[in-house]
Protein backbone atom coordinates (compact mmCIF):
# COMPACT_ATOMS: atom_id res chain seq x y z
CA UNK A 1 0.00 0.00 0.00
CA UNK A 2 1.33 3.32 -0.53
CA UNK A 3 0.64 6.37 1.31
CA UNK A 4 -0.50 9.37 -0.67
CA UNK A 5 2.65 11.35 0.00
CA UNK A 6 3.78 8.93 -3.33
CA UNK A 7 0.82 10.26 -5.34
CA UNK A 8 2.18 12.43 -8.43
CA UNK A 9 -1.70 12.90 -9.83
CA UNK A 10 -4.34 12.70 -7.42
CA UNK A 11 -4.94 9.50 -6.03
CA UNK A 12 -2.50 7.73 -8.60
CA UNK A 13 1.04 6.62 -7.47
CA UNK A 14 3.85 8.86 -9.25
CA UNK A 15 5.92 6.46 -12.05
CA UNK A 16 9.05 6.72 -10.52
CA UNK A 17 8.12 5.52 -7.54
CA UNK A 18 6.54 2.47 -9.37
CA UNK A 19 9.62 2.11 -10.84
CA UNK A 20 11.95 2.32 -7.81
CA UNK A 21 9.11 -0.71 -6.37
CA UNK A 22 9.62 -2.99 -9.25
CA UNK A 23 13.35 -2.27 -9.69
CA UNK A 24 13.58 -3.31 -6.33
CA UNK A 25 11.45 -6.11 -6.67
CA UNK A 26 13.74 -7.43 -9.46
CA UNK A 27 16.86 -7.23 -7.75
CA UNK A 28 15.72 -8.93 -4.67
CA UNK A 29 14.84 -11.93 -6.64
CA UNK A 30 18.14 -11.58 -8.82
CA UNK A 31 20.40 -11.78 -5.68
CA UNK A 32 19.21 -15.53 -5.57
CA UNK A 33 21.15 -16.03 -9.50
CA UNK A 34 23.86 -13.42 -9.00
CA UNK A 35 25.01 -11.84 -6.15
CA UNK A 36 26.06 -8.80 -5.51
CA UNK A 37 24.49 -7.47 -8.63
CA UNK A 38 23.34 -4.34 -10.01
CA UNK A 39 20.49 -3.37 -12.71
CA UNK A 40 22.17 -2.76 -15.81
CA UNK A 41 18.94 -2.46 -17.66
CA UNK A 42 15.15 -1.85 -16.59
CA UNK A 43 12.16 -1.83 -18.67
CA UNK A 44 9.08 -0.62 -17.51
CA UNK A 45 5.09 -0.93 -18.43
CA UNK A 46 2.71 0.71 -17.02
CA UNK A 47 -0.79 -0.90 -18.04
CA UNK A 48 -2.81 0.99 -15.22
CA UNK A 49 -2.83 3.43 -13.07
CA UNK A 50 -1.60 2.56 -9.63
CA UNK A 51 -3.52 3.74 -6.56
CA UNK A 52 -2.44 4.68 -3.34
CA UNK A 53 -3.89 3.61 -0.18
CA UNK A 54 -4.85 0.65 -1.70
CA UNK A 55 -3.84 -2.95 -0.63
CA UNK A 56 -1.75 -4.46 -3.88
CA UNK A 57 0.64 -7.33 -4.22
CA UNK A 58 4.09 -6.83 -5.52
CA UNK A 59 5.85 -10.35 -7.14
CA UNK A 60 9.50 -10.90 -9.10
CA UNK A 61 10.68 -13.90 -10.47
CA UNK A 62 14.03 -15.04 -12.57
CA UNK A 63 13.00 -15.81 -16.35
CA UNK A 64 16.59 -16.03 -17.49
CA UNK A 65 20.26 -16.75 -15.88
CA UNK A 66 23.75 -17.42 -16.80
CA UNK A 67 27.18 -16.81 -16.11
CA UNK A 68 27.27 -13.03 -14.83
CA UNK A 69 23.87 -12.04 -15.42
CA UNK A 70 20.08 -12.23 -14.72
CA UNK A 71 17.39 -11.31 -16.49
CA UNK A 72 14.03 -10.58 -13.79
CA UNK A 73 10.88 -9.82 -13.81
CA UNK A 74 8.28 -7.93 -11.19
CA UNK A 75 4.47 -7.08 -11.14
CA UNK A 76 2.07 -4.68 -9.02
CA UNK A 77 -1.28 -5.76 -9.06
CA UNK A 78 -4.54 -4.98 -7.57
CA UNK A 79 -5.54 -6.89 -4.60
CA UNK A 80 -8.02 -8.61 -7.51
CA UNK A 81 -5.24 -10.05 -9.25
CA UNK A 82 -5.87 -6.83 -12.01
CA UNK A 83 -2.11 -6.54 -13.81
CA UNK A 84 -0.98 -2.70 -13.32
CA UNK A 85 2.60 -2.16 -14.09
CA UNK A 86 5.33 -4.78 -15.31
CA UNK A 87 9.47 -4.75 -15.25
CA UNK A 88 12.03 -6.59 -16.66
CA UNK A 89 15.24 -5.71 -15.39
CA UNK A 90 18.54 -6.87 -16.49
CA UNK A 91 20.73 -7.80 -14.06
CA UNK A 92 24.76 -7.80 -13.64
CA UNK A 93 27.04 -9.18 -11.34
CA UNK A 94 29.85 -6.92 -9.26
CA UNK A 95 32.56 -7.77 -8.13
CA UNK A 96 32.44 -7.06 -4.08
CA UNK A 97 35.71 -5.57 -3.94
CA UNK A 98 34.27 -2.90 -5.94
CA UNK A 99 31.38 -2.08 -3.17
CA UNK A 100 34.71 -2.49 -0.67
CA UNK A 101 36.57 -0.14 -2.40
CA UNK A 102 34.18 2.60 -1.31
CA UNK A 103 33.76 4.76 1.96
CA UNK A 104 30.42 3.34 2.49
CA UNK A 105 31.37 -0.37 1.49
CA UNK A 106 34.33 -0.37 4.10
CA UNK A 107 32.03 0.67 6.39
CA UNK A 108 29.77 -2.00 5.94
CA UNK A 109 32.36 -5.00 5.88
CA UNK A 110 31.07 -7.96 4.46
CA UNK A 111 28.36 -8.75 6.52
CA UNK A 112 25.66 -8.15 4.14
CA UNK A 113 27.44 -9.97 1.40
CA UNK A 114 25.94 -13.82 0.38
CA UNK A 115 27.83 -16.43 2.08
């Protein structure tokens, strides 16, 4: 459910926050084929407009895998099952010593790295 602080029209979710969901969405499921990865490509549908303060159900799966890449894709629906925006994101594996290489990543360690 989103609040309406996300609206961009009245009542309607703004895109990029739809986006943001079902990027997210994608790379969540993509950590389970490559890990650490990053979205090197996202496409994005939108087939409805998305309300907010609205229960709706958010779902990413892997269609495609291999070597140092994943291919996802996420859904927002109504709480009907009604289809109302669609991703595919491609997605790349990074090295971690990249992410280490940063202020942030040293920060972090590697305790939120797969083991």
């Amino acid at each position: 459910m989103f609040h309406e602080s996300f609206q961009g029209a009245p009542g309607i979710v703004h895109g990029g926050i739809v986006a943001a969901v079902l990027d997210e969405a994608c790379g969540q499921v993509a950590r389970l084929a490559t890990s650490p990865a990053v979205t090197s490509r996202l496409e994005i549908r939108y087939l409805a407009p998305v309300p907010v303060d609205q229960e709706l159900k958010v779902g990413a799966e892997i269609v495609e895998s291999g070597g140092r890449s994943a291919v996802a894709e996420a859904t927002i629906q109504d709480d009907s099952g009604f289809l109302l925006a669609h991703a595919r994101a491609e997605c790349v594996h990074v090295r971690p010593e990249y992410f280490l290489s940063t202020p942030q990543g040293r920060a972090l360690g590697t305790d939120w790295l797969p083991t």
